[in-house]
C-alpha atoms as a PDB file:
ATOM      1  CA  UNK A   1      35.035 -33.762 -71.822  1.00  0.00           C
ATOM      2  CA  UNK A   2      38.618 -33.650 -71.825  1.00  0.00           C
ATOM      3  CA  UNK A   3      40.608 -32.095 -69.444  1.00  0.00           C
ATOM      4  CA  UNK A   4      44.313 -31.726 -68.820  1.00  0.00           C
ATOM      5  CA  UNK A   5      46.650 -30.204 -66.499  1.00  0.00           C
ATOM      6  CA  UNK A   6      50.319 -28.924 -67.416  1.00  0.00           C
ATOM      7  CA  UNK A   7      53.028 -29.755 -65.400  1.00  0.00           C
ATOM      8  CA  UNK A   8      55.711 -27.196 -65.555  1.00  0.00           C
ATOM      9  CA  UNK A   9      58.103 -29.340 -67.717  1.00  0.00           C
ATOM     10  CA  UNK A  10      55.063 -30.013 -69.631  1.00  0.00           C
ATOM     11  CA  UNK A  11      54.608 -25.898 -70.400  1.00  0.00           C
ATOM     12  CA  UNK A  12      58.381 -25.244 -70.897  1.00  0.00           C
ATOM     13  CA  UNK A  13      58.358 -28.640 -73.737  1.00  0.00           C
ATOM     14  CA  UNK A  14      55.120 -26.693 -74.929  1.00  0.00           C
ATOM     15  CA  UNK A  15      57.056 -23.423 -75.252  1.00  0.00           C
ATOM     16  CA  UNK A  16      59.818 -25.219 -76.840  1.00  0.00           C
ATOM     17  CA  UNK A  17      57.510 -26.948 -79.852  1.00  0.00           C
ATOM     18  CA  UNK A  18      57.191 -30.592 -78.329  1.00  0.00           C
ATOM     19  CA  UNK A  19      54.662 -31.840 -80.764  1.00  0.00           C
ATOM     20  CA  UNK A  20      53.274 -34.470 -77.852  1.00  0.00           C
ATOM     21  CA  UNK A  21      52.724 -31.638 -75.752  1.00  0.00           C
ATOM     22  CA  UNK A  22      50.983 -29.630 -78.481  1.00  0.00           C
ATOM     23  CA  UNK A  23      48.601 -32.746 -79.667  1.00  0.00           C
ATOM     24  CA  UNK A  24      47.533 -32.900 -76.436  1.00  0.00           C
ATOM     25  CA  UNK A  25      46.984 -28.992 -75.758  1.00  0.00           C
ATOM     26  CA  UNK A  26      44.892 -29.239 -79.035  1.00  0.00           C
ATOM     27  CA  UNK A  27      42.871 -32.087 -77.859  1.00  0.00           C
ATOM     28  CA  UNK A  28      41.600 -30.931 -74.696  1.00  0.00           C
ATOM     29  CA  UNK A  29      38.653 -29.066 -74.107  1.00  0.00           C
ATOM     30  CA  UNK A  30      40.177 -27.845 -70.598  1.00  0.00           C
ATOM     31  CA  UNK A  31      43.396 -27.384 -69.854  1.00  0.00           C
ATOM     32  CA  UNK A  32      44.448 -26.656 -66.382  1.00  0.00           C
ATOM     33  CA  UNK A  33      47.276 -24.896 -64.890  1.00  0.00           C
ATOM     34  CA  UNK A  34      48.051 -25.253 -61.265  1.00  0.00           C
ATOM     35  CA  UNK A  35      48.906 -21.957 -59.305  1.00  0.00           C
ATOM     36  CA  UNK A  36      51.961 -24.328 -57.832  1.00  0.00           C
ATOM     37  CA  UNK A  37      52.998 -24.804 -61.322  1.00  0.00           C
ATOM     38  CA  UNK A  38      52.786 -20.867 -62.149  1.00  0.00           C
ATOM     39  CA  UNK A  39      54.861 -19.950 -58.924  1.00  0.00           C
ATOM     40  CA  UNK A  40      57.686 -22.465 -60.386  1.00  0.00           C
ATOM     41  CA  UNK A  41      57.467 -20.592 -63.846  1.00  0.00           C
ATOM     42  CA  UNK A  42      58.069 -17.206 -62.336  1.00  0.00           C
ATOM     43  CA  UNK A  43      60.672 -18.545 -60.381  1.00  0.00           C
ATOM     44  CA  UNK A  44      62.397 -19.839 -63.848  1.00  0.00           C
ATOM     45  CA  UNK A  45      61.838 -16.354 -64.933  1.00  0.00           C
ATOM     46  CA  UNK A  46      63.400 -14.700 -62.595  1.00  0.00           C
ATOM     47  CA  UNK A  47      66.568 -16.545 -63.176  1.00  0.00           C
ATOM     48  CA  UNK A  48      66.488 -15.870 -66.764  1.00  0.00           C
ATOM     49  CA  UNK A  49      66.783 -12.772 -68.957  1.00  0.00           C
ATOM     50  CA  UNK A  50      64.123 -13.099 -70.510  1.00  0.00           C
ATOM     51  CA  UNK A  51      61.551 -12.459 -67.709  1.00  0.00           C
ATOM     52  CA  UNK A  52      59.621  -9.965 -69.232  1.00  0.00           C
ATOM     53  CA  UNK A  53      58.799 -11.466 -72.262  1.00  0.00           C
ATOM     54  CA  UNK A  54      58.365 -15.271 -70.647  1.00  0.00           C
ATOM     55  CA  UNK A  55      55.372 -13.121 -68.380  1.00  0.00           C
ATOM     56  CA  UNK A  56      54.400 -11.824 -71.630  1.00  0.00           C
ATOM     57  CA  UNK A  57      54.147 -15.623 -73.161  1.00  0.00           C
ATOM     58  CA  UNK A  58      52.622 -16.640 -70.310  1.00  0.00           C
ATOM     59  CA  UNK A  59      49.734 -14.387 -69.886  1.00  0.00           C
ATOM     60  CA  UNK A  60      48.710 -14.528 -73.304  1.00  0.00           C
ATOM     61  CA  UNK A  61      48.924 -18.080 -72.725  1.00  0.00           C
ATOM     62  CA  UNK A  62      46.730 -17.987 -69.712  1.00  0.00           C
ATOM     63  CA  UNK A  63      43.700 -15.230 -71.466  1.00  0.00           C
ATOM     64  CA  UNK A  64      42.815 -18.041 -73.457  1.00  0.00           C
ATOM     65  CA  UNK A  65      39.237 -19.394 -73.034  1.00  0.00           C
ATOM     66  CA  UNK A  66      40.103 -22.709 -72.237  1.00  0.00           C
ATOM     67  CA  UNK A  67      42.938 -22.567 -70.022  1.00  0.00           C
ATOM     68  CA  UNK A  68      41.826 -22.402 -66.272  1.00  0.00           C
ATOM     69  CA  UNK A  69      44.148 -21.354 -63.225  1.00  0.00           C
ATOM     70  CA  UNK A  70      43.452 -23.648 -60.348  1.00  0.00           C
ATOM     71  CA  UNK A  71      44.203 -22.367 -56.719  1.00  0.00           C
ATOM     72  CA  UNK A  72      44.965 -24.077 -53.753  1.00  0.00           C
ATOM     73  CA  UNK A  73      41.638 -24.654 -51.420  1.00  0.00           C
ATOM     74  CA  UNK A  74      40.527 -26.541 -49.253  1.00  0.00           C
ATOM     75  CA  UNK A  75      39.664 -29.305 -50.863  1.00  0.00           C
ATOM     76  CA  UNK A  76      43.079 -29.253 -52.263  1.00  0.00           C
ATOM     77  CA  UNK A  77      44.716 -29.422 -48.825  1.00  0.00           C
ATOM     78  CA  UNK A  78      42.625 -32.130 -48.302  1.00  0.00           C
ATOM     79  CA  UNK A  79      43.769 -34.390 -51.464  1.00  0.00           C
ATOM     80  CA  UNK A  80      47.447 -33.082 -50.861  1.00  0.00           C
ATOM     81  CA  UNK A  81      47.116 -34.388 -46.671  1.00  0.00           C
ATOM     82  CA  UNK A  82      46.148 -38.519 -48.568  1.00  0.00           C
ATOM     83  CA  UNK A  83      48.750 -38.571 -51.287  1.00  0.00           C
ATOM     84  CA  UNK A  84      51.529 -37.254 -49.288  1.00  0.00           C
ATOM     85  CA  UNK A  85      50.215 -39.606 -46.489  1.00  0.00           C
ATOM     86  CA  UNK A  86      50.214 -42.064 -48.897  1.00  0.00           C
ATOM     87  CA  UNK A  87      53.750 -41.537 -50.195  1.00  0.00           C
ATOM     88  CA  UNK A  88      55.253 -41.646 -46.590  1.00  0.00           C
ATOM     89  CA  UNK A  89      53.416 -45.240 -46.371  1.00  0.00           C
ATOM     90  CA  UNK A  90      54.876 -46.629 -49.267  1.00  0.00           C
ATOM     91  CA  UNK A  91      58.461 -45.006 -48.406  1.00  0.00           C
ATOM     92  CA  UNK A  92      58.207 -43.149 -52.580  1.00  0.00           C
ATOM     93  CA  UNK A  93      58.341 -39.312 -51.770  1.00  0.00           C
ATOM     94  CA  UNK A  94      58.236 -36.915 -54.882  1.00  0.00           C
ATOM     95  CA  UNK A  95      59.109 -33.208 -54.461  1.00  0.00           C
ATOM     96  CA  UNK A  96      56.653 -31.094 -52.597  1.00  0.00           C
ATOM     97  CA  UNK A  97      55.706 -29.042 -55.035  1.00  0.00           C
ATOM     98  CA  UNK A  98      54.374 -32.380 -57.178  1.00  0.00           C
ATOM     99  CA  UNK A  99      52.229 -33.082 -54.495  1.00  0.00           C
ATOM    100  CA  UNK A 100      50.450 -30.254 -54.466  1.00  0.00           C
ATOM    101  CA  UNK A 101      50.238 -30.670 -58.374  1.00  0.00           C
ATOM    102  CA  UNK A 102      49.196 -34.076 -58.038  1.00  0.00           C
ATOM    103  CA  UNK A 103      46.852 -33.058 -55.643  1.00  0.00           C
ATOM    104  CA  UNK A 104      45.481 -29.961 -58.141  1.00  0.00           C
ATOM    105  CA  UNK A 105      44.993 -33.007 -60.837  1.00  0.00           C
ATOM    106  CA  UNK A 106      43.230 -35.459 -58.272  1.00  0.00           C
ATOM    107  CA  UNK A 107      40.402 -32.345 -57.272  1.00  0.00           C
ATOM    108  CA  UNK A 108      39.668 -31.309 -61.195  1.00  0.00           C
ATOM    109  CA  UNK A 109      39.726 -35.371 -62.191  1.00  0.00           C
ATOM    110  CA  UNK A 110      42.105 -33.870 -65.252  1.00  0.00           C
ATOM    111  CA  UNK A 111      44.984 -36.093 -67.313  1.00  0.00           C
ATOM    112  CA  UNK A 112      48.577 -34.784 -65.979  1.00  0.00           C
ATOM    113  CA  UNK A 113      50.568 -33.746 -68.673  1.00  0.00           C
ATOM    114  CA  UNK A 114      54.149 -34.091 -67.752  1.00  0.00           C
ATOM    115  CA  UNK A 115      57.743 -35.732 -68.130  1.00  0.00           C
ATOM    116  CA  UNK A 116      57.910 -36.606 -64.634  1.00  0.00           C
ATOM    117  CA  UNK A 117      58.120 -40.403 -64.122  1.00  0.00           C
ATOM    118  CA  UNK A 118      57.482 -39.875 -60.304  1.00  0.00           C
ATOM    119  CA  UNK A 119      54.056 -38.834 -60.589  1.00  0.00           C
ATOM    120  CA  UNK A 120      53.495 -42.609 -61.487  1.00  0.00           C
ATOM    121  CA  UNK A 121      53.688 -43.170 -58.084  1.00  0.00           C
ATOM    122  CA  UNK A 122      50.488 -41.353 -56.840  1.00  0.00           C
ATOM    123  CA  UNK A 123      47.575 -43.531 -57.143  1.00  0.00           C
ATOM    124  CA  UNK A 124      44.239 -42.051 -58.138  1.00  0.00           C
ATOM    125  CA  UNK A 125      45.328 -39.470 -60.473  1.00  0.00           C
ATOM    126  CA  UNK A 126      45.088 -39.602 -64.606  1.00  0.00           C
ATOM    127  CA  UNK A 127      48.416 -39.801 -66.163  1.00  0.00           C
ATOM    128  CA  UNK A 128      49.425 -38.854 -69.674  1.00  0.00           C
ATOM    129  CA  UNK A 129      50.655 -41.770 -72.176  1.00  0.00           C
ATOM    130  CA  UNK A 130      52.410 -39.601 -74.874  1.00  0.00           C
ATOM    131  CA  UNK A 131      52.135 -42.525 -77.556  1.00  0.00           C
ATOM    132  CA  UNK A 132      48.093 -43.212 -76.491  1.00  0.00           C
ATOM    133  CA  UNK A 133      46.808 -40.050 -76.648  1.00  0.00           C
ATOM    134  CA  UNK A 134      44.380 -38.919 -73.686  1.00  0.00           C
END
């Protein structure tokens, strides 16, 4: 089965037509969206003027059968406590909100979809190649 998770970048490039993003959106069988990631979108809207119709976008986005919100439990505390122990180990922090997102794509085993180059510095998580596919 293949499963994905958006990044926020990864949903804005969507929303802008990135044909990488899209190939992979059309590939996967379950695609992911972290609750971390939906509080940064919101955020974005608020600053915008188009916050009514990005909620608008979004929701439709989110009604569709294969797109799955995934909270924070406690499970994900649990991955989020190793990788950000991990970072602080290695002396490679990435923003707090990535961790949790990292940690949301460690618990559901799902590919990351995303433009951040950071993320290549959590071990144990699945991270997109554009040019390979999933």
């Amino acid at each position: 089965m293949k499963k994905i998770i958006l990044d926020t970048n990864a949903y804005v490039a969507f929303l802008s037509g990135d044909n990488a993003v899209l190939d992979a959106l059309a590939q996967a069988e379950i695609v992911y969206v972290s609750a971390i990631v939906l509080g940064e979108l919101y955020a974005g809207f608020k600053g915008g003027r188009k916050e009514s119709d990005n909620r608008a976008q979004l929701d439709s986005f989110l009604k569709k059968t294969t797109v799955h919100i995934v909270n924070v439990t406690q499970e994900t505390a649990d991955f989020f406590g190793e990788i950000k122990s991990s970072l602080k180990k290695t002396g490679t922090p990435i923003p707090i909100n990535d961790v949790w997102i990292a940690a949301h794509a460690a618990e559901t085993g799902a590919v990351l979809i995303t433009y951040d180059t950071h993320f290549s510095k959590v071990h144990g998580i699945r991270l997109w190649k554009r040019h390979q596919g999933m």
